[in-house]
PDB file of N, CA and C in Angstrom:
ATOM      1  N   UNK A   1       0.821  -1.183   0.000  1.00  0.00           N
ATOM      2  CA  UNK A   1       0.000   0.000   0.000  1.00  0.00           C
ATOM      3  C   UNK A   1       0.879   1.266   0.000  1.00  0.00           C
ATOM      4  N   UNK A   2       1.813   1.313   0.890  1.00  0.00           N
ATOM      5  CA  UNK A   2       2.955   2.975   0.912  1.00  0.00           C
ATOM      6  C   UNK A   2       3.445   2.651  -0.529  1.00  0.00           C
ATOM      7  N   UNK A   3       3.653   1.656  -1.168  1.00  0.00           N
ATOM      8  CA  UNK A   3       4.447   1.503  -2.980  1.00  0.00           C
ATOM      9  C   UNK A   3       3.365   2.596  -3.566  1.00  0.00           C
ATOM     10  N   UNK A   4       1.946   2.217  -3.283  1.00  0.00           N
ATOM     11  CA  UNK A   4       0.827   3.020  -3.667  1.00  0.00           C
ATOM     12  C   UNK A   4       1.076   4.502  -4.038  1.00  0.00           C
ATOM     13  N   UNK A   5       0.871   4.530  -2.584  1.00  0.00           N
ATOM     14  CA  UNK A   5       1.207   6.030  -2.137  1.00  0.00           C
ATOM     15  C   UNK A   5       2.446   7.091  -3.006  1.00  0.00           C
ATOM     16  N   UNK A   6       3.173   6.253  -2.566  1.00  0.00           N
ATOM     17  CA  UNK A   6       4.452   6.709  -3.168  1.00  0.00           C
ATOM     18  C   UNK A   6       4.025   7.300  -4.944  1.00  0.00           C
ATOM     19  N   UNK A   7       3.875   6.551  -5.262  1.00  0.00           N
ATOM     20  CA  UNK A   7       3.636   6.362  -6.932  1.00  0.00           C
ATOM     21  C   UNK A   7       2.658   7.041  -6.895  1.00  0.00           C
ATOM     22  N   UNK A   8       1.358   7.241  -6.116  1.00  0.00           N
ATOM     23  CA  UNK A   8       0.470   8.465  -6.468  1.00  0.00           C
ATOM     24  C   UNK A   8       1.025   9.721  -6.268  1.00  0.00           C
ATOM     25  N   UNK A   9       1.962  10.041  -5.239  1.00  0.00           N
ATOM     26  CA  UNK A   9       2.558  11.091  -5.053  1.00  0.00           C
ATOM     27  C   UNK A   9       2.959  11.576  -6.018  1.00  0.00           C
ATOM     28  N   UNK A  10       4.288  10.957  -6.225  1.00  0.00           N
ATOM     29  CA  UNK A  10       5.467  10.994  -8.027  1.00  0.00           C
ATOM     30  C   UNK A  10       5.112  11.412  -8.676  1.00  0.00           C
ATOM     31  N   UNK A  11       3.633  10.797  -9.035  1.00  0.00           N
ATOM     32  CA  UNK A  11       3.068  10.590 -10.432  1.00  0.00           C
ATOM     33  C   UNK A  11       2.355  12.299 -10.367  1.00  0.00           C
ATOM     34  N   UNK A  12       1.949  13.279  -9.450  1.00  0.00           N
ATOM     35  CA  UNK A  12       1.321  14.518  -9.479  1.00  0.00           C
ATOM     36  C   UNK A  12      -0.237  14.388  -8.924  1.00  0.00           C
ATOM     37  N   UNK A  13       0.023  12.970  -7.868  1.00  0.00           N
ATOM     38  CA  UNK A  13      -1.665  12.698  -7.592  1.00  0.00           C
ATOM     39  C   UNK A  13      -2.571  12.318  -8.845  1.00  0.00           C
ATOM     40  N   UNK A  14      -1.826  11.356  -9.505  1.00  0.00           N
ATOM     41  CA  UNK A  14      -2.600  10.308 -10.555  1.00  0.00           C
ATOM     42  C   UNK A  14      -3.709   9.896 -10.096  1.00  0.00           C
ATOM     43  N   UNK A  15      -4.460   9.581 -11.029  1.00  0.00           N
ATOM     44  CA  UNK A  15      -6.033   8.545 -10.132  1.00  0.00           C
ATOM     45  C   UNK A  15      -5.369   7.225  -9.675  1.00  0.00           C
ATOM     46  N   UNK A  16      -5.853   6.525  -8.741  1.00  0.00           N
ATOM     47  CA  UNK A  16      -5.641   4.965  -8.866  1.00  0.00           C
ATOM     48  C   UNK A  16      -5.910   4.308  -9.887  1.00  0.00           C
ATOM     49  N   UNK A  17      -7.012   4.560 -10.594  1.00  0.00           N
ATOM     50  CA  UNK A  17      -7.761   3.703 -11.576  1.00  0.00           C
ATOM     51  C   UNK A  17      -6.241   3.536 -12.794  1.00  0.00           C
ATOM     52  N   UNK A  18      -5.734   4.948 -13.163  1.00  0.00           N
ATOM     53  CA  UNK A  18      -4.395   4.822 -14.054  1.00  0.00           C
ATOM     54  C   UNK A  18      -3.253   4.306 -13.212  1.00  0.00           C
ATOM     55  N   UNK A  19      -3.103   4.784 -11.910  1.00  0.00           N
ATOM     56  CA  UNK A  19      -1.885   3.852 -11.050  1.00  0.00           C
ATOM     57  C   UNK A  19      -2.393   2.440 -11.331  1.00  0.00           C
ATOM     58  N   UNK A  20      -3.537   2.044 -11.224  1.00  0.00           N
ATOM     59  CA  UNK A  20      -3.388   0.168 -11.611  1.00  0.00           C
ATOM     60  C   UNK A  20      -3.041  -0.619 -12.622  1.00  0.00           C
ATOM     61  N   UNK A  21      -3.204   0.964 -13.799  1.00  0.00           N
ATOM     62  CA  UNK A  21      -3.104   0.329 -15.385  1.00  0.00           C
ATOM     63  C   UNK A  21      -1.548  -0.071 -15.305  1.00  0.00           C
ATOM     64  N   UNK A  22      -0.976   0.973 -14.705  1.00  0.00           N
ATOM     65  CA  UNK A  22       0.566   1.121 -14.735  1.00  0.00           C
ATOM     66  C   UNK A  22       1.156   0.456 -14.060  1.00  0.00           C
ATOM     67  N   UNK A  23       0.977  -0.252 -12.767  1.00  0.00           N
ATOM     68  CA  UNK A  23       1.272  -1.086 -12.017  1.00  0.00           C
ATOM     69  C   UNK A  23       0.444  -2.012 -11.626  1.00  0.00           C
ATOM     70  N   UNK A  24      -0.006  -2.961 -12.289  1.00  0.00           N
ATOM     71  CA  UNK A  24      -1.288  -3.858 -11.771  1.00  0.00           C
ATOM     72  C   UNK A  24      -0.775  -5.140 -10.767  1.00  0.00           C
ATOM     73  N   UNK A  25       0.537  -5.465 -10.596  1.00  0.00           N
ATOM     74  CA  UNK A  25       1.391  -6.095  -9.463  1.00  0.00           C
ATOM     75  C   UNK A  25       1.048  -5.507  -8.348  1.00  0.00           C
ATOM     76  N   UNK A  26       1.383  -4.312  -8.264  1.00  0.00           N
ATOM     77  CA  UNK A  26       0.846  -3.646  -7.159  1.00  0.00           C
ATOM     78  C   UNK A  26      -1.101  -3.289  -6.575  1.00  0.00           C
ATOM     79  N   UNK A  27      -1.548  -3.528  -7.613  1.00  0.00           N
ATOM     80  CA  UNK A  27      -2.733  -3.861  -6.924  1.00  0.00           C
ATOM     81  C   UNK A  27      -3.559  -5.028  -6.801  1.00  0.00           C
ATOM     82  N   UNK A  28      -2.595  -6.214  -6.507  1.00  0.00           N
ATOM     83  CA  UNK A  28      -2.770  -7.828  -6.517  1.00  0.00           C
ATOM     84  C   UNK A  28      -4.100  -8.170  -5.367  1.00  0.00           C
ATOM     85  N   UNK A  29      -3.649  -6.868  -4.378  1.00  0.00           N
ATOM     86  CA  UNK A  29      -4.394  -7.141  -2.857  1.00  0.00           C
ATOM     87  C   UNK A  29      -5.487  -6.171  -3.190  1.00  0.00           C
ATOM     88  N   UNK A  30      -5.293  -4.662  -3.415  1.00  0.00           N
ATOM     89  CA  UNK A  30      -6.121  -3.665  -3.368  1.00  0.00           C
ATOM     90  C   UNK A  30      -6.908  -3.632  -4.876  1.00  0.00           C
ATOM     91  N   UNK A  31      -8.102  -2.612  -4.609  1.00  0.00           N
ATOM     92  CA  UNK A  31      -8.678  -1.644  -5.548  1.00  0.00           C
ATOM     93  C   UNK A  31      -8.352  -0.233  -5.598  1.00  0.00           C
ATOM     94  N   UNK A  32      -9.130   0.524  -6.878  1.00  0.00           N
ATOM     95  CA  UNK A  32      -8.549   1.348  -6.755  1.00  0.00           C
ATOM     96  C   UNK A  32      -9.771   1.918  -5.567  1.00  0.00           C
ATOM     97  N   UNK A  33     -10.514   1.247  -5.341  1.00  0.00           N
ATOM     98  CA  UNK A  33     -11.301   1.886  -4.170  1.00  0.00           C
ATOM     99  C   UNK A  33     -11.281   1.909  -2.553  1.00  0.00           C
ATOM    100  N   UNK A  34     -10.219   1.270  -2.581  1.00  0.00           N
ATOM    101  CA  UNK A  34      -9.568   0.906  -1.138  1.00  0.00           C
ATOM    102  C   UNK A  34      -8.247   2.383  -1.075  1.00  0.00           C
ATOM    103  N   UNK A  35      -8.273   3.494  -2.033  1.00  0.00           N
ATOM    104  CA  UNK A  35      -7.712   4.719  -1.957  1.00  0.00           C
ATOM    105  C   UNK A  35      -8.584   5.965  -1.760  1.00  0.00           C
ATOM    106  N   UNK A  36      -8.315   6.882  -0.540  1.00  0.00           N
ATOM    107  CA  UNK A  36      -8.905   8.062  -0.468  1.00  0.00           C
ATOM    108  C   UNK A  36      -7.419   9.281  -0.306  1.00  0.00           C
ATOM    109  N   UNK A  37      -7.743  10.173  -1.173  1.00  0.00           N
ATOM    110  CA  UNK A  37      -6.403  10.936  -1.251  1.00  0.00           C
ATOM    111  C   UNK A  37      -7.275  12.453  -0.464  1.00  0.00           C
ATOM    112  N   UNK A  38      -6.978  12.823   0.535  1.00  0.00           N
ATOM    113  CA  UNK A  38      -7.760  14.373   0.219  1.00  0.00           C
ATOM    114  C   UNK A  38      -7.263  15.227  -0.091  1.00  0.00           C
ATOM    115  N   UNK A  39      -6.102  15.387  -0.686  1.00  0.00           N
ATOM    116  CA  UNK A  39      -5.251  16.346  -1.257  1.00  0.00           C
ATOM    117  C   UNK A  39      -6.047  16.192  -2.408  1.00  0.00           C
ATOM    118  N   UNK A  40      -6.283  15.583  -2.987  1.00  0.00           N
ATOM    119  CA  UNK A  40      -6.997  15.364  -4.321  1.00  0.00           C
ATOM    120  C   UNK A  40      -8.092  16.022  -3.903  1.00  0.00           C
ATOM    121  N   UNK A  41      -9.098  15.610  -3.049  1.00  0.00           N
ATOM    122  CA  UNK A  41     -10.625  15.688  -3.226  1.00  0.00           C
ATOM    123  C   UNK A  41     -10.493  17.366  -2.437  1.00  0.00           C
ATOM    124  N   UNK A  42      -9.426  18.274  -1.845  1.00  0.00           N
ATOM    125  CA  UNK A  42      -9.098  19.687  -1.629  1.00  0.00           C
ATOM    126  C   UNK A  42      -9.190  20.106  -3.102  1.00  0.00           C
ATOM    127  N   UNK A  43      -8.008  19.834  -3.496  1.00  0.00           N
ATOM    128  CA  UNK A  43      -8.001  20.656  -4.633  1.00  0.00           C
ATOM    129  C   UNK A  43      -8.117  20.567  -5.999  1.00  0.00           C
ATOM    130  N   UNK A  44     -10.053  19.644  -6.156  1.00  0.00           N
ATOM    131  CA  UNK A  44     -10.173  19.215  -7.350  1.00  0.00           C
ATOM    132  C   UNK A  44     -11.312  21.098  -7.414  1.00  0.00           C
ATOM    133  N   UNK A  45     -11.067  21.133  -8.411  1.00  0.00           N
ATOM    134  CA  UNK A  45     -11.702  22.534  -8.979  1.00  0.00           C
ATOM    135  C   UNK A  45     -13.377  22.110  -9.614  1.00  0.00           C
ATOM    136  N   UNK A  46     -14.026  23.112  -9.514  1.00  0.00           N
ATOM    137  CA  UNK A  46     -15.140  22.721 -10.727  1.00  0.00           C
ATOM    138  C   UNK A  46     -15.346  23.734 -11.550  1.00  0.00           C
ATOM    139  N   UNK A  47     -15.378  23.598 -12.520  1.00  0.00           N
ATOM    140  CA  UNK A  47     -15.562  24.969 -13.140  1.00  0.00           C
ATOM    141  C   UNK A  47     -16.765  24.834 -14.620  1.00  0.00           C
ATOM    142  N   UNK A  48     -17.179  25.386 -15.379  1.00  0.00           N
ATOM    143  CA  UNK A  48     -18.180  24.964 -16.590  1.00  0.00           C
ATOM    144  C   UNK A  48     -17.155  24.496 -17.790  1.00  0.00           C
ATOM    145  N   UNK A  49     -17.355  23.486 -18.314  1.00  0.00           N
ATOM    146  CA  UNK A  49     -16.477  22.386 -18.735  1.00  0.00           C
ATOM    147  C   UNK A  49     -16.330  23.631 -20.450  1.00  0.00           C
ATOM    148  N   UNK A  50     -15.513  23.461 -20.689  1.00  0.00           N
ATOM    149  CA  UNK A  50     -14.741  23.887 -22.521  1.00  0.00           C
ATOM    150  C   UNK A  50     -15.516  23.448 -23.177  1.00  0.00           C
ATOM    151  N   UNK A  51     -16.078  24.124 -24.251  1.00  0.00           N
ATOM    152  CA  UNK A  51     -16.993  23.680 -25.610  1.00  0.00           C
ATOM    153  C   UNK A  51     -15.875  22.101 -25.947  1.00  0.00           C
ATOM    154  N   UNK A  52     -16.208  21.512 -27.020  1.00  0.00           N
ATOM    155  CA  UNK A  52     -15.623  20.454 -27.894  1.00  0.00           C
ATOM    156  C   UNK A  52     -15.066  21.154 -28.351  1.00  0.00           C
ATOM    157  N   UNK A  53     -13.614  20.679 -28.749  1.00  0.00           N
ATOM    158  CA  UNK A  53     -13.005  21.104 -29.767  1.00  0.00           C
ATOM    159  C   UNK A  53     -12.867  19.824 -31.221  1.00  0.00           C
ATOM    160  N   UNK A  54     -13.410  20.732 -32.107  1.00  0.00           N
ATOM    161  CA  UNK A  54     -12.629  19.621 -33.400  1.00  0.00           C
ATOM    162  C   UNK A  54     -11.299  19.376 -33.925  1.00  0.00           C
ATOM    163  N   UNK A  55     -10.581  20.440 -33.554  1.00  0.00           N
ATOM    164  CA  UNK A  55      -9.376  19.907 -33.944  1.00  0.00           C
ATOM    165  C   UNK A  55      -8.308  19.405 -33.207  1.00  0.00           C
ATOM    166  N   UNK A  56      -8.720  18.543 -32.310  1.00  0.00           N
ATOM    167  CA  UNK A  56      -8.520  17.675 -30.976  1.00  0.00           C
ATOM    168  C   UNK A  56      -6.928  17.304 -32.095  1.00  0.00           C
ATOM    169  N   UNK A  57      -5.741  16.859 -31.806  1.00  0.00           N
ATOM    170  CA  UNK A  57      -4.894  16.070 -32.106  1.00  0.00           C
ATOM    171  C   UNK A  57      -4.908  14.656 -31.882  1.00  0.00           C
ATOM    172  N   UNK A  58      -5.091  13.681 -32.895  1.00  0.00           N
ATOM    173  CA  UNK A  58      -4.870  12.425 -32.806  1.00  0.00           C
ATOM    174  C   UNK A  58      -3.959  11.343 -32.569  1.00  0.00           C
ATOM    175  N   UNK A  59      -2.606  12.036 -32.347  1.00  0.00           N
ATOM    176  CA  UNK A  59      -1.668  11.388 -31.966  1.00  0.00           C
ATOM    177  C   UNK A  59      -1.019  11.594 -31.016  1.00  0.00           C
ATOM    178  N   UNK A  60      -0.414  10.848 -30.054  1.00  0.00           N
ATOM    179  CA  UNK A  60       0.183  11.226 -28.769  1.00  0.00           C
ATOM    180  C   UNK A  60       1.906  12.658 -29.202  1.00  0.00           C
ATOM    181  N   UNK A  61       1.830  13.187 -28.441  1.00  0.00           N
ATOM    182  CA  UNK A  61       3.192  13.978 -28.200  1.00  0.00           C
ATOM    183  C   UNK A  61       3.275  15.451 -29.523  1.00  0.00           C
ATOM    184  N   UNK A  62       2.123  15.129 -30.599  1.00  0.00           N
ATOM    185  CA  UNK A  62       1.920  16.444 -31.598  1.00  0.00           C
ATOM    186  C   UNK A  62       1.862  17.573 -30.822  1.00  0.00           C
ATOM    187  N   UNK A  63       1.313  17.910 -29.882  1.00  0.00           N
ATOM    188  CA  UNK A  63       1.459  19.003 -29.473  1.00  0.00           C
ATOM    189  C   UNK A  63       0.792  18.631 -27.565  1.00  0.00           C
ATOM    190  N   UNK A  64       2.146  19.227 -27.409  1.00  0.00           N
ATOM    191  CA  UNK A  64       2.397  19.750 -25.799  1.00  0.00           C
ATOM    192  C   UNK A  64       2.294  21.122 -25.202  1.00  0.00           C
ATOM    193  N   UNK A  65       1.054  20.973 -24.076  1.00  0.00           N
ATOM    194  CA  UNK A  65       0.928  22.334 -23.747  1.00  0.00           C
ATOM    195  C   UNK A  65       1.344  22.257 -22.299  1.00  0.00           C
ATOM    196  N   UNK A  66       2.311  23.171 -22.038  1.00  0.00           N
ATOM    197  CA  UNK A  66       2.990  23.736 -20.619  1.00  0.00           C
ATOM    198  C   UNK A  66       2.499  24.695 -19.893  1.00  0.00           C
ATOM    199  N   UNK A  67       2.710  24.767 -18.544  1.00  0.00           N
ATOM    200  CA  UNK A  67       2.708  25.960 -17.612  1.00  0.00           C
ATOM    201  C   UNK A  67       3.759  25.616 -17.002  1.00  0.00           C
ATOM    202  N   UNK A  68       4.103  26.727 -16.213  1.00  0.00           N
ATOM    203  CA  UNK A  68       5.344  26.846 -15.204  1.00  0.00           C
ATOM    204  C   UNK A  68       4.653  27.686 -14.336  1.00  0.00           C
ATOM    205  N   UNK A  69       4.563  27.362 -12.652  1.00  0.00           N
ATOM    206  CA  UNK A  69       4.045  28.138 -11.689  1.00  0.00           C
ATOM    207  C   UNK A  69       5.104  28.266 -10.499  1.00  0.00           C
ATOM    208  N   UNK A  70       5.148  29.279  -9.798  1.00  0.00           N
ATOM    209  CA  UNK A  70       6.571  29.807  -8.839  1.00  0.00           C
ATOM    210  C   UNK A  70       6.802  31.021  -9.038  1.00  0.00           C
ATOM    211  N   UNK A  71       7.535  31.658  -8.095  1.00  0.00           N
ATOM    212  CA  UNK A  71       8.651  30.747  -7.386  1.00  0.00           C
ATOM    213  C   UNK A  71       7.391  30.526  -6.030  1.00  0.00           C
ATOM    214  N   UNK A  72       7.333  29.536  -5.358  1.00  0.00           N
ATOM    215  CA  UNK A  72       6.880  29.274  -4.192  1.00  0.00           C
ATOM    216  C   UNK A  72       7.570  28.938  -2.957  1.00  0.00           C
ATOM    217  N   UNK A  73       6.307  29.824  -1.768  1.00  0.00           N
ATOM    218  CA  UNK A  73       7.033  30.575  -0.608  1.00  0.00           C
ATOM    219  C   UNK A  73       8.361  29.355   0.094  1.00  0.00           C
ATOM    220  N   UNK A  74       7.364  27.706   0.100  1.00  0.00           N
ATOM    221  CA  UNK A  74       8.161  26.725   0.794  1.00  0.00           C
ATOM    222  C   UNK A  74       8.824  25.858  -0.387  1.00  0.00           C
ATOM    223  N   UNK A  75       9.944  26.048  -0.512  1.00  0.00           N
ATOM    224  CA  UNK A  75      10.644  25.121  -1.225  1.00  0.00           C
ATOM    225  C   UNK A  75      10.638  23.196  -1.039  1.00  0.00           C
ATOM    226  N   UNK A  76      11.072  22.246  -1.944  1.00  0.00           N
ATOM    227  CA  UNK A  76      10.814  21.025  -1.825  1.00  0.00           C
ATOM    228  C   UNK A  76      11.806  20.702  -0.419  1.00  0.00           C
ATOM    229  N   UNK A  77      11.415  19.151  -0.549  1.00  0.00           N
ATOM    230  CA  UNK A  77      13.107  18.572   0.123  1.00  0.00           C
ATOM    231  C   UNK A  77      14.182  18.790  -0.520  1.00  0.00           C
ATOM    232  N   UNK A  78      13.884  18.321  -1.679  1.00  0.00           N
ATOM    233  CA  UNK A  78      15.264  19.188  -2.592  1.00  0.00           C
ATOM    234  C   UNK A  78      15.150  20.328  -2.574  1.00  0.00           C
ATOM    235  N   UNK A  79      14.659  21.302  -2.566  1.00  0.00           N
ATOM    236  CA  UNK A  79      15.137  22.862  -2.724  1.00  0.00           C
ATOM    237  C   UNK A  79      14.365  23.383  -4.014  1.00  0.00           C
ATOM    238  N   UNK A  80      13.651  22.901  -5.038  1.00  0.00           N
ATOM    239  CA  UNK A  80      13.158  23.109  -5.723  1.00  0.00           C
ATOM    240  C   UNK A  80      11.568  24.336  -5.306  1.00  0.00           C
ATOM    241  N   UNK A  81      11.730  25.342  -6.138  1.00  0.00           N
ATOM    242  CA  UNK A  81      10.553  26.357  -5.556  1.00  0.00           C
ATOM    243  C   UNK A  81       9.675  26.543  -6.719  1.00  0.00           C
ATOM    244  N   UNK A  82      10.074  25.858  -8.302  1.00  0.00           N
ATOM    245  CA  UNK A  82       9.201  26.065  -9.263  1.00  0.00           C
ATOM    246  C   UNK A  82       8.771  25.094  -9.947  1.00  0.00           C
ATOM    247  N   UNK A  83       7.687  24.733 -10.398  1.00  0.00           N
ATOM    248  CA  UNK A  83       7.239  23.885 -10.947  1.00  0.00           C
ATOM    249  C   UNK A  83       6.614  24.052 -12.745  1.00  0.00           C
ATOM    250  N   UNK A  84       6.958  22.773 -13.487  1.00  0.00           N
ATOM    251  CA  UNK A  84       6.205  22.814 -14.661  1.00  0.00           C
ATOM    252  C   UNK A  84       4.946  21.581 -14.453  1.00  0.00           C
ATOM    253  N   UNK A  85       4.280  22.006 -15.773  1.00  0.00           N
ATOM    254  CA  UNK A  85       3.601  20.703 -16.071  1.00  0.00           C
ATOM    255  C   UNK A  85       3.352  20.577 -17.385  1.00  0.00           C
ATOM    256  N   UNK A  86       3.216  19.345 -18.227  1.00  0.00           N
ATOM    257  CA  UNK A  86       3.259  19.365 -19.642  1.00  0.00           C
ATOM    258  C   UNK A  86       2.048  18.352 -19.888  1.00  0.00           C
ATOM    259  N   UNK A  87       0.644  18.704 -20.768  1.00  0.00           N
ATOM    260  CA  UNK A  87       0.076  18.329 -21.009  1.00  0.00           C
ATOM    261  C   UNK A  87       0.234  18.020 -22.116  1.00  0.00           C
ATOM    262  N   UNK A  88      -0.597  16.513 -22.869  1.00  0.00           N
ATOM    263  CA  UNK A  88      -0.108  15.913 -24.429  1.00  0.00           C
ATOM    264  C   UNK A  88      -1.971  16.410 -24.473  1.00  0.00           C
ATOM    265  N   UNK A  89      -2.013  17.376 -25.725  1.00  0.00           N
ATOM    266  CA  UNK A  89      -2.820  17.413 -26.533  1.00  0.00           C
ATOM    267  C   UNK A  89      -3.851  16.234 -26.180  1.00  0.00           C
ATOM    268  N   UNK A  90      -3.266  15.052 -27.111  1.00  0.00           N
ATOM    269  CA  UNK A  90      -4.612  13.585 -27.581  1.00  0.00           C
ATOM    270  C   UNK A  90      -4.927  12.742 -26.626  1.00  0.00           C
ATOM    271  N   UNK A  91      -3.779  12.743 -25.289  1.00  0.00           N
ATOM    272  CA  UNK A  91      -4.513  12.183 -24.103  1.00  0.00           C
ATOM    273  C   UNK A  91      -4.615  12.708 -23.274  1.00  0.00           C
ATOM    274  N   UNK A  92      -4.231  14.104 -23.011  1.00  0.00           N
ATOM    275  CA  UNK A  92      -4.413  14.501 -21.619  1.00  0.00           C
ATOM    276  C   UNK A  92      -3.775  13.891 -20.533  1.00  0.00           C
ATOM    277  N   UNK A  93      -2.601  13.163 -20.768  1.00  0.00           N
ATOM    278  CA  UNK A  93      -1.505  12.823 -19.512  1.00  0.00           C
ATOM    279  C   UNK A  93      -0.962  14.024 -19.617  1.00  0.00           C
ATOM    280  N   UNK A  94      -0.604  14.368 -18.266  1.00  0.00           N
ATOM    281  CA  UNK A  94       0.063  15.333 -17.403  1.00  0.00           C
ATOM    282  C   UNK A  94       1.444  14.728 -16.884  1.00  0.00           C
TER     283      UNK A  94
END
C-alpha cells in the first residue's frame, strides 16, 4: 500500500484507476477503491467544462501544452521552488 502512495505522489496525484493500469502487481491485494487521497478531493476545482473542440490532435506527443508556476514561498526537500507541467494534446496525460 505505501508503494501506492508513493507512486500516487510521483506521479502529481494520478487517479488509482491509471496507477493500476501502470502497475497492476501492485494492486494484486487492493482496488482502486480501497484509496482516499484528500489532497486530491481539496483541490479538485469545478468549473463549466470547454466547448468540444474539433481539432482535438490524434496522436500522442503532436502538441504539448505547458505551464510553469513559482517561485513558491516553501521550497521542496530538494530545494526546488518552481514547478512545470506538460500536457499531451490527444490524451491529456500530465
Amino acid at each position: 500500500m505505501d508503494k501506492i502512495w508513493l507512486w500516487h505522489r510521483q506521479y502529481g496525484h494520478a487517479s488509482f484507476g491509471y496507477l493500476k493500469l501502470l502497475f497492476p502487481e501492485l494492486f494484486s491485494q487492493f482496488t482502486e477503491l480501497d484509496f482516499h487521497c484528500e489532497t486530491c478531493t481539496l483541490t479538485k476545482s469545478h468549473r463549466i467544462s470547454y466547448p468540444l473542440r474539433l481539432n482535438k490532435n490524434f496522436m500522442p506527443f503532436m502538441i504539448v501544452h505547458s505551464d510553469i508556476w513559482g517561485p513558491s514561498r516553501v521550497s521542496t526537500i530538494s530545494g526546488y521552488k518552481w514547478f512545470v507541467t506538460f500536457i499531451d494534446d490527444c490524451t491529456r496525460m500530465t
